[in-house]
C-alpha atoms as a PDB file:
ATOM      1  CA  UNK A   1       0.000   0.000   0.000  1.00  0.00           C
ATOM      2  CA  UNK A   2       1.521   3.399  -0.927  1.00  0.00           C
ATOM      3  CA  UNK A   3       0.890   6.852   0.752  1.00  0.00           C
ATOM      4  CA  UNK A   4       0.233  10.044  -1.437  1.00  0.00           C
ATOM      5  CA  UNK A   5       3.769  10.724  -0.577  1.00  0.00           C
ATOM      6  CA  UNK A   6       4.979   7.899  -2.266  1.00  0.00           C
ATOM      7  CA  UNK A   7       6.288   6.676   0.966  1.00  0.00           C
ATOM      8  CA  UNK A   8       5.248   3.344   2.597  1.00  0.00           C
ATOM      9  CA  UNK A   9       2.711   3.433   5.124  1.00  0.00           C
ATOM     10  CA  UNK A  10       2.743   0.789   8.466  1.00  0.00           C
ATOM     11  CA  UNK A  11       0.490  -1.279   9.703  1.00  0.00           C
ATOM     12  CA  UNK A  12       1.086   0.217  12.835  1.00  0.00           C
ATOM     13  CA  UNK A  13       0.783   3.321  11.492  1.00  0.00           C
ATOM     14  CA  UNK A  14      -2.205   3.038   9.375  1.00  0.00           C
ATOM     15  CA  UNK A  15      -3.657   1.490  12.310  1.00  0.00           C
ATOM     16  CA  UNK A  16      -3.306   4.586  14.472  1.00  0.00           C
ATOM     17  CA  UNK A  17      -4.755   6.826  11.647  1.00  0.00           C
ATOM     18  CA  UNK A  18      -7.735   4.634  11.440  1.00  0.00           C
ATOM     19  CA  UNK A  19      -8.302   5.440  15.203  1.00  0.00           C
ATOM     20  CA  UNK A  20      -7.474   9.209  14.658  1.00  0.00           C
ATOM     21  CA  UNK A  21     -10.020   9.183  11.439  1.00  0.00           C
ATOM     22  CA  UNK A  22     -13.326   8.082  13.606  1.00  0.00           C
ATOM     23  CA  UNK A  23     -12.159  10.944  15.977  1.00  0.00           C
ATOM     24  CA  UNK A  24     -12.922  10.165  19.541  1.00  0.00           C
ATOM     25  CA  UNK A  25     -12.344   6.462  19.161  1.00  0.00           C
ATOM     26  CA  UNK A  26      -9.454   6.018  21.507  1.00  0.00           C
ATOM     27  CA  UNK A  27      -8.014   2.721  22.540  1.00  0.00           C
ATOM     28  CA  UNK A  28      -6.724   2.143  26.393  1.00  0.00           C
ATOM     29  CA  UNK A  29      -2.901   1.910  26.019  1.00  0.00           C
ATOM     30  CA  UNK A  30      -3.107   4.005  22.042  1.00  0.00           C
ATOM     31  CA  UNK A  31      -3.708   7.244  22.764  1.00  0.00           C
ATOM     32  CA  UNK A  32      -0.334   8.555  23.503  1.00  0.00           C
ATOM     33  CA  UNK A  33       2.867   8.030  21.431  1.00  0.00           C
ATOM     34  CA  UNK A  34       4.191   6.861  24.535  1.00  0.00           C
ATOM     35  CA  UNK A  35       1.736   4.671  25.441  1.00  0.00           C
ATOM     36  CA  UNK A  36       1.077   2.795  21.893  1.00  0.00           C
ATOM     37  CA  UNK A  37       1.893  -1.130  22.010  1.00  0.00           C
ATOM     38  CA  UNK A  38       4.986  -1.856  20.382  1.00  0.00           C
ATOM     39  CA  UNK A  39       5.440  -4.466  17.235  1.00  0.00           C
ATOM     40  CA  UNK A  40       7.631  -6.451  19.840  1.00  0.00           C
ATOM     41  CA  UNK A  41       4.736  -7.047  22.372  1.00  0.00           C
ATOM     42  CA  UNK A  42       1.585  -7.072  19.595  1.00  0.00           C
ATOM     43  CA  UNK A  43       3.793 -10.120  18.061  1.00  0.00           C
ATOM     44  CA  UNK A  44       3.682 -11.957  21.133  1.00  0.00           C
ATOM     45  CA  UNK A  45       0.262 -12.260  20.765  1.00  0.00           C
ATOM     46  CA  UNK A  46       1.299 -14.565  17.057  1.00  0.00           C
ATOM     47  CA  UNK A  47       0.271 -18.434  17.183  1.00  0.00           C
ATOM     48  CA  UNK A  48      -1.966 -17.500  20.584  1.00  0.00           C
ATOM     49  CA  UNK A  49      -4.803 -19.029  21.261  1.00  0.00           C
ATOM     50  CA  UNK A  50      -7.088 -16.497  23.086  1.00  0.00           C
ATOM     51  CA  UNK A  51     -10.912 -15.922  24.420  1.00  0.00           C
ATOM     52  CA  UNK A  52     -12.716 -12.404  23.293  1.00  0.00           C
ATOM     53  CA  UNK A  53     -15.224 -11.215  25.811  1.00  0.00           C
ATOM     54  CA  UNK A  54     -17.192  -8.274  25.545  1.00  0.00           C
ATOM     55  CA  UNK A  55     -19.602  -6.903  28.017  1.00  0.00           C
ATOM     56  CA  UNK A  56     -22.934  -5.152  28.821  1.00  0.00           C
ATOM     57  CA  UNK A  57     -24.039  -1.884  30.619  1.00  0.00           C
ATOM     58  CA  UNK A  58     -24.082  -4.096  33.718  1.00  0.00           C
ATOM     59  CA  UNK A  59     -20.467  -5.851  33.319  1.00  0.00           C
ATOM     60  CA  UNK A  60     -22.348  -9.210  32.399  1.00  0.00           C
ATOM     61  CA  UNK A  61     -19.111 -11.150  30.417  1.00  0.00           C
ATOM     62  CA  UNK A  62     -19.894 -13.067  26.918  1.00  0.00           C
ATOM     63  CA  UNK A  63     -17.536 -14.445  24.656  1.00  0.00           C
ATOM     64  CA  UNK A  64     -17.263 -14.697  21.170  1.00  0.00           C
ATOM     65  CA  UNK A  65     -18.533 -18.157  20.080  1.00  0.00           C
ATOM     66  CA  UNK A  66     -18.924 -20.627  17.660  1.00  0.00           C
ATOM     67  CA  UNK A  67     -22.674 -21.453  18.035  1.00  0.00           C
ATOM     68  CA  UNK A  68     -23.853 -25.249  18.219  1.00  0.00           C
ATOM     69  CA  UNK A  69     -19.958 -26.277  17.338  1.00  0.00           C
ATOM     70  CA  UNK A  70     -20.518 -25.428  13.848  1.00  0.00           C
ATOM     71  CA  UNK A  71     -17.808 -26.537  11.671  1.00  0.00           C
ATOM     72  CA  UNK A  72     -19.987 -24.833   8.345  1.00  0.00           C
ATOM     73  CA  UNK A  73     -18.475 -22.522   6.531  1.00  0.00           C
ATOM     74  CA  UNK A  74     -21.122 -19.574   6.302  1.00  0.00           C
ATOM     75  CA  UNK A  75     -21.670 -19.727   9.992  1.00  0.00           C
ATOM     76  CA  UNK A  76     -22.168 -16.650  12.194  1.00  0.00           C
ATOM     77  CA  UNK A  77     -20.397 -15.719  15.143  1.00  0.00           C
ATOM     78  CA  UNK A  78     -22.279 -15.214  17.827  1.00  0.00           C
ATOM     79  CA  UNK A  79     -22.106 -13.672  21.603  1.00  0.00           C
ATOM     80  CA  UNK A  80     -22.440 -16.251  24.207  1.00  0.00           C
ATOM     81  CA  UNK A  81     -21.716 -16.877  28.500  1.00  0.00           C
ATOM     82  CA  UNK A  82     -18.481 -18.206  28.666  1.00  0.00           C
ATOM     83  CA  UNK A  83     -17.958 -21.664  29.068  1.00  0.00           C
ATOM     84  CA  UNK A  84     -14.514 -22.655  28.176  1.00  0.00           C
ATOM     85  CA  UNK A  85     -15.410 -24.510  24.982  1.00  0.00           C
ATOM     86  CA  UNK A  86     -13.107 -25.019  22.195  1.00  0.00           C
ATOM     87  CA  UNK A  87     -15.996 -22.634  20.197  1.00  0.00           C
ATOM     88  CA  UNK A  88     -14.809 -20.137  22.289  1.00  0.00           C
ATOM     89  CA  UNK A  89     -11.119 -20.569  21.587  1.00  0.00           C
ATOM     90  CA  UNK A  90      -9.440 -19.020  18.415  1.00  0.00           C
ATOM     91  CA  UNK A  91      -5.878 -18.871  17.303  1.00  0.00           C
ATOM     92  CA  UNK A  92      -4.197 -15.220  15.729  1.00  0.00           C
ATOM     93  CA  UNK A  93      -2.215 -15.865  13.149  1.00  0.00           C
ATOM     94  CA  UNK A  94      -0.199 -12.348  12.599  1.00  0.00           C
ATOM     95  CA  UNK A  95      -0.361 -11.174   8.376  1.00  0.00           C
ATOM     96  CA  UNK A  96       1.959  -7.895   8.719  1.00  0.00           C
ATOM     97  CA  UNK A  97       5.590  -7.530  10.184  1.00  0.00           C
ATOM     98  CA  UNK A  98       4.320  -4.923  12.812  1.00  0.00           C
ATOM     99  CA  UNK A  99       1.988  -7.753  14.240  1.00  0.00           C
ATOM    100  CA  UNK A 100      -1.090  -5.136  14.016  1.00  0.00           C
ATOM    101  CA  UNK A 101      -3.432  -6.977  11.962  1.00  0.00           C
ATOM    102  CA  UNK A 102      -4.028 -10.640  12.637  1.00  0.00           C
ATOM    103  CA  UNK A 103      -6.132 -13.326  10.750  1.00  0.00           C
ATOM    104  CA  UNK A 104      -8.332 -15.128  13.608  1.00  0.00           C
ATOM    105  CA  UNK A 105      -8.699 -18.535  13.483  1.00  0.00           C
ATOM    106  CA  UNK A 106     -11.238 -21.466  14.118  1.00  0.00           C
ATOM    107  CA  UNK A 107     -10.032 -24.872  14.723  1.00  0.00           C
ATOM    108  CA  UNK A 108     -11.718 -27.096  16.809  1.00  0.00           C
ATOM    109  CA  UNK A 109     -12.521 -30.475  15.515  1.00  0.00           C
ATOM    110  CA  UNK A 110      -9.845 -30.952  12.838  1.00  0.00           C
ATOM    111  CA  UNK A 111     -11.086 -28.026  10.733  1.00  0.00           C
ATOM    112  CA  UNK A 112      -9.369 -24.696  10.532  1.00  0.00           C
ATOM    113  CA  UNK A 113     -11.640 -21.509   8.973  1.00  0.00           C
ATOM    114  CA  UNK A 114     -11.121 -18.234   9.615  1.00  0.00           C
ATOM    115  CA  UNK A 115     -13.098 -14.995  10.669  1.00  0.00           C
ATOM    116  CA  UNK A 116     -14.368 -13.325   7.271  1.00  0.00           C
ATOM    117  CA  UNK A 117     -16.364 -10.147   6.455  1.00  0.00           C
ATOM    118  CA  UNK A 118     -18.935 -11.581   4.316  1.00  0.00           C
ATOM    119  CA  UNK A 119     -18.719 -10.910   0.340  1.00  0.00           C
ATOM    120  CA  UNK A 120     -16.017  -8.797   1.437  1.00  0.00           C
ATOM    121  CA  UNK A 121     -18.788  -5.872   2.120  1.00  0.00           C
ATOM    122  CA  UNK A 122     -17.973  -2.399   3.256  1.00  0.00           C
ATOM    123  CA  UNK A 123     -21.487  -2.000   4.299  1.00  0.00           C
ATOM    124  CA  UNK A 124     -22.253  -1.206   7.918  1.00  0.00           C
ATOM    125  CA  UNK A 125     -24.255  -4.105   9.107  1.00  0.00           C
ATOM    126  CA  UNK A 126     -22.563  -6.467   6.983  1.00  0.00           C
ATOM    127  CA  UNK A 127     -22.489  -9.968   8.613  1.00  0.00           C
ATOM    128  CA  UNK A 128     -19.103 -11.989  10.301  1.00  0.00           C
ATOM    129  CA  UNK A 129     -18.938 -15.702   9.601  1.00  0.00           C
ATOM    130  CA  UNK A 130     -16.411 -18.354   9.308  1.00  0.00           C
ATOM    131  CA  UNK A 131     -14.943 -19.179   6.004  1.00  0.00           C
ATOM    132  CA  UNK A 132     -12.206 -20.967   4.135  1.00  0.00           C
ATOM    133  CA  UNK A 133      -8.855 -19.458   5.415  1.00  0.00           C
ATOM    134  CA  UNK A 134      -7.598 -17.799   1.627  1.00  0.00           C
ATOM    135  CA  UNK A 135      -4.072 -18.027   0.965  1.00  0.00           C
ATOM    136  CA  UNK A 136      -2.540 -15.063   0.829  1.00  0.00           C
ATOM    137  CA  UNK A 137      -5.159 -13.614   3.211  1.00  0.00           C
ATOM    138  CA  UNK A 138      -7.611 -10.876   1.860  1.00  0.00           C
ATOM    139  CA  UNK A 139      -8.082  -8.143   3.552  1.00  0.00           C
ATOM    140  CA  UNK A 140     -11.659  -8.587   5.105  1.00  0.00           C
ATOM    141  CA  UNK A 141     -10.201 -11.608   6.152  1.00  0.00           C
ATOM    142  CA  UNK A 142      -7.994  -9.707   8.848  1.00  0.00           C
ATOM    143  CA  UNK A 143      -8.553  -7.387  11.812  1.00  0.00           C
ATOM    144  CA  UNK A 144      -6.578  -4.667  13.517  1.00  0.00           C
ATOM    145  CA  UNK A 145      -6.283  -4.919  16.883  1.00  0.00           C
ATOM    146  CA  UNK A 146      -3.849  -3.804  19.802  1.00  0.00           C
ATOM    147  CA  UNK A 147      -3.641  -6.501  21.950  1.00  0.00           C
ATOM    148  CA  UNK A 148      -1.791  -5.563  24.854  1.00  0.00           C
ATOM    149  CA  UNK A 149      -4.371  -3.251  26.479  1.00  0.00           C
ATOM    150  CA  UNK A 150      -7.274  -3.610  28.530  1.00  0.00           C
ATOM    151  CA  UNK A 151      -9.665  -3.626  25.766  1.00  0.00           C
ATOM    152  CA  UNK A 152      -9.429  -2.967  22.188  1.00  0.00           C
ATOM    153  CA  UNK A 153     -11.335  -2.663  18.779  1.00  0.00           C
ATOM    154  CA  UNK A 154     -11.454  -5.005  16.330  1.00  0.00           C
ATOM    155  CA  UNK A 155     -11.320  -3.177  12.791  1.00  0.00           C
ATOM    156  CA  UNK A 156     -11.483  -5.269   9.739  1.00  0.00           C
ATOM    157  CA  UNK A 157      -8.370  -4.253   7.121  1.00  0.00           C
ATOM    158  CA  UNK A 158     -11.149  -3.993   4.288  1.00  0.00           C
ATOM    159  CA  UNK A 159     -12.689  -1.147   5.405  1.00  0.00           C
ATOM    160  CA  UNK A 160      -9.852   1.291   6.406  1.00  0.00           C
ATOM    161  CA  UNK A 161      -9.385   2.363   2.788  1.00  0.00           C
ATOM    162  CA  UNK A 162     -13.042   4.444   3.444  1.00  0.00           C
ATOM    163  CA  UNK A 163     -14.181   7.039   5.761  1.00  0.00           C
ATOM    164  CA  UNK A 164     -16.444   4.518   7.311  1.00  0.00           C
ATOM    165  CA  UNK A 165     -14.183   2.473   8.991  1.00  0.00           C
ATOM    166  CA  UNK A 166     -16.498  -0.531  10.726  1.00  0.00           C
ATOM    167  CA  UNK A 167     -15.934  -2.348  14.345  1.00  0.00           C
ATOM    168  CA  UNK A 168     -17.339  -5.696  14.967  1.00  0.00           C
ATOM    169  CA  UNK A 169     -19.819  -5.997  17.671  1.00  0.00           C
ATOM    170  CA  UNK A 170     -22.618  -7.455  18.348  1.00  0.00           C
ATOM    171  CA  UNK A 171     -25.978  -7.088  16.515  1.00  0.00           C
ATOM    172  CA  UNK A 172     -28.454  -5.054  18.429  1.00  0.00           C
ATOM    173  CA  UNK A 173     -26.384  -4.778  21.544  1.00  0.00           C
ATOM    174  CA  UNK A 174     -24.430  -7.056  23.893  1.00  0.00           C
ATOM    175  CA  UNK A 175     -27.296  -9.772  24.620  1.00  0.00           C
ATOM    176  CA  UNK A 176     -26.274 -13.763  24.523  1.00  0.00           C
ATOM    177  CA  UNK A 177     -27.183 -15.282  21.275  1.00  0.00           C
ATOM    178  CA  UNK A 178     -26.609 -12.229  19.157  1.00  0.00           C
ATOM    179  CA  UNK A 179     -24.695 -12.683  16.014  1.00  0.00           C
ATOM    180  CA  UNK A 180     -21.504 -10.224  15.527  1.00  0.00           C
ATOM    181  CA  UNK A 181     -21.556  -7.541  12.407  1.00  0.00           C
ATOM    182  CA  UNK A 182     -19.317  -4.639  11.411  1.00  0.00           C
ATOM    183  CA  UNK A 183     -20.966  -1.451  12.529  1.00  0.00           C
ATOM    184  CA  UNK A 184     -19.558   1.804  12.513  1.00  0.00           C
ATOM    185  CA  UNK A 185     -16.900   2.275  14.966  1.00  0.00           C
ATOM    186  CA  UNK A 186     -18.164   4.750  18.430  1.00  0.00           C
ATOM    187  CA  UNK A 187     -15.849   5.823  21.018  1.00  0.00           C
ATOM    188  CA  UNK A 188     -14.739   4.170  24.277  1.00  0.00           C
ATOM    189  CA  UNK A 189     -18.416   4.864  25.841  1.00  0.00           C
ATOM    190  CA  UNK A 190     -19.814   2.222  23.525  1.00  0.00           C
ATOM    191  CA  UNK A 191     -18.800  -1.440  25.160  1.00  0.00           C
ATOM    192  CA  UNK A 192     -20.440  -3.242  22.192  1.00  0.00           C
ATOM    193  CA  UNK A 193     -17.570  -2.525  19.898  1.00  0.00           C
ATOM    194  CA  UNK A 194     -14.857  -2.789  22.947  1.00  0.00           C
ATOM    195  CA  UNK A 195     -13.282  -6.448  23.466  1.00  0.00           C
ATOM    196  CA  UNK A 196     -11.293  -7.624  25.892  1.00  0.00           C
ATOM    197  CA  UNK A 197      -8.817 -10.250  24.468  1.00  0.00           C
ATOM    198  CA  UNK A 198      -7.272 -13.245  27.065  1.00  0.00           C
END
C-alpha cells in the first residue's frame, strides 16, 4: 500500500490513523505516542490461542462463540456466557511484520476456517462468519487490533481504505445469542464494539 507521498505506510501506522479518522475512538494503552503497544509485544500475541469477551451496561461477560460447534463454513459468530469450549477458543495468526493486523482462526474439531467479512462488504451491518482461510489472506479476512491493552477494537483491514471504517460488535447490543456484524466504529463509551482479548 503506498501513501500520497509515495512513501510506505505501516500497519502500525495506518492502524493509528484509522483510530485518529473516527475521531474520539481512543483505545486504552493508544492514545499517547508513549503509550502505543509496540510491534515487539503485539507479536507476542502470534500463534496465541485467546478468548474475546465483551460486556454489557451491567459488566455481564460473553464471549465470542462458535454457536452449536458449527464446523460450516457460512456460519455466524455469535455472543455467548463463557464456558470454556473449544468454540470459544481461536488462534491469531499475525499477516503484517508490525503484528497489528491478525487473521483469527477457528479450529476445533480438525477443521481450521477463519473470521471473514462476508462478500467482502464495506457495508455497515454487513455480517461476520467463518470461512475458508484464503491463501494469501484478503483483507476482510484480517482485523486490527492492539492486543496488549485492557480492551481494544477489532477493525477489519477492508474497510480502512473508506471514511467509514467498521468495528465488529454485536448485533443489536451485547445480549447472549446475538450474532456479531461490522458497525460503525463509536468511542470508548460504547462497550459493544470494545473487546477484551485473554
Amino acid at each position: 500500500m503506498k501513501a500520497s507521498s509515495g512513501k510506505r505506510v505501516t500497519v502500525a501506522g495506518l492502524f493509528l490513523a484509522v483510530l485518529a479518522a473516527v475521531g474520539s475512538l481512543v483505545i486504552p494503552g493508544v492514545a499517547t505516542a508513549d503509550s502505543q503497544p509496540t510491534a515487539s509485544s503485539q507479536c507476542s500475541w502470534n500463534g496465541r490461542n485467546v478468548h474475546f469477551f465483551v460486556f454489557d451496561q451491567f459488566s455481564n461477560e460473553y464471549a465470542l462463540d462458535i454457536p452449536n460447534l458449527s464446523r460450516a463454513p457460512g456460519t455466524q459468530p455469535i455472543i455467548w456466557p463463557y464456558n470454556g469450549g473449544a468454540n470459544q477458543t481461536f488462534w491469531l495468526e499475525a499477516t503484517s511484520a508490525d503484528c497489528f493486523a491478525f487473521r483469527i482462526h477457528t479450529t476445533f474439531n480438525g477443521v481450521d476456517l477463519c473470521l471473514n467479512v462476508n462478500h467482502n462488504s464495506l457495508d455497515q451491518g454487513a455480517q461476520i462468519i467463518q470461512w475458508y482461510c484464503d491463501n494469501p489472506a484478503p483483507e476482510n479476512e484480517q482485523f486490527y487490533m492492539s492486543l496488549d491493552t485492557s480492551s481494544t477494537h477489532i477493525v477489519p483491514v477492508s474497510t480502512t481504505h473508506t471514511n467509514n471504517q467498521q468495528c465488529l460488535e454485536p448485533a443489536n447490543n451485547v445480549v447472549a445469542g446475538h450474532g456479531i456484524i461490522q458497525w460503525h466504529c463509536h468511542d470508548i463509551t460504547d462497550w459493544a464494539e470494545l473487546w477484551t482479548v485473554v
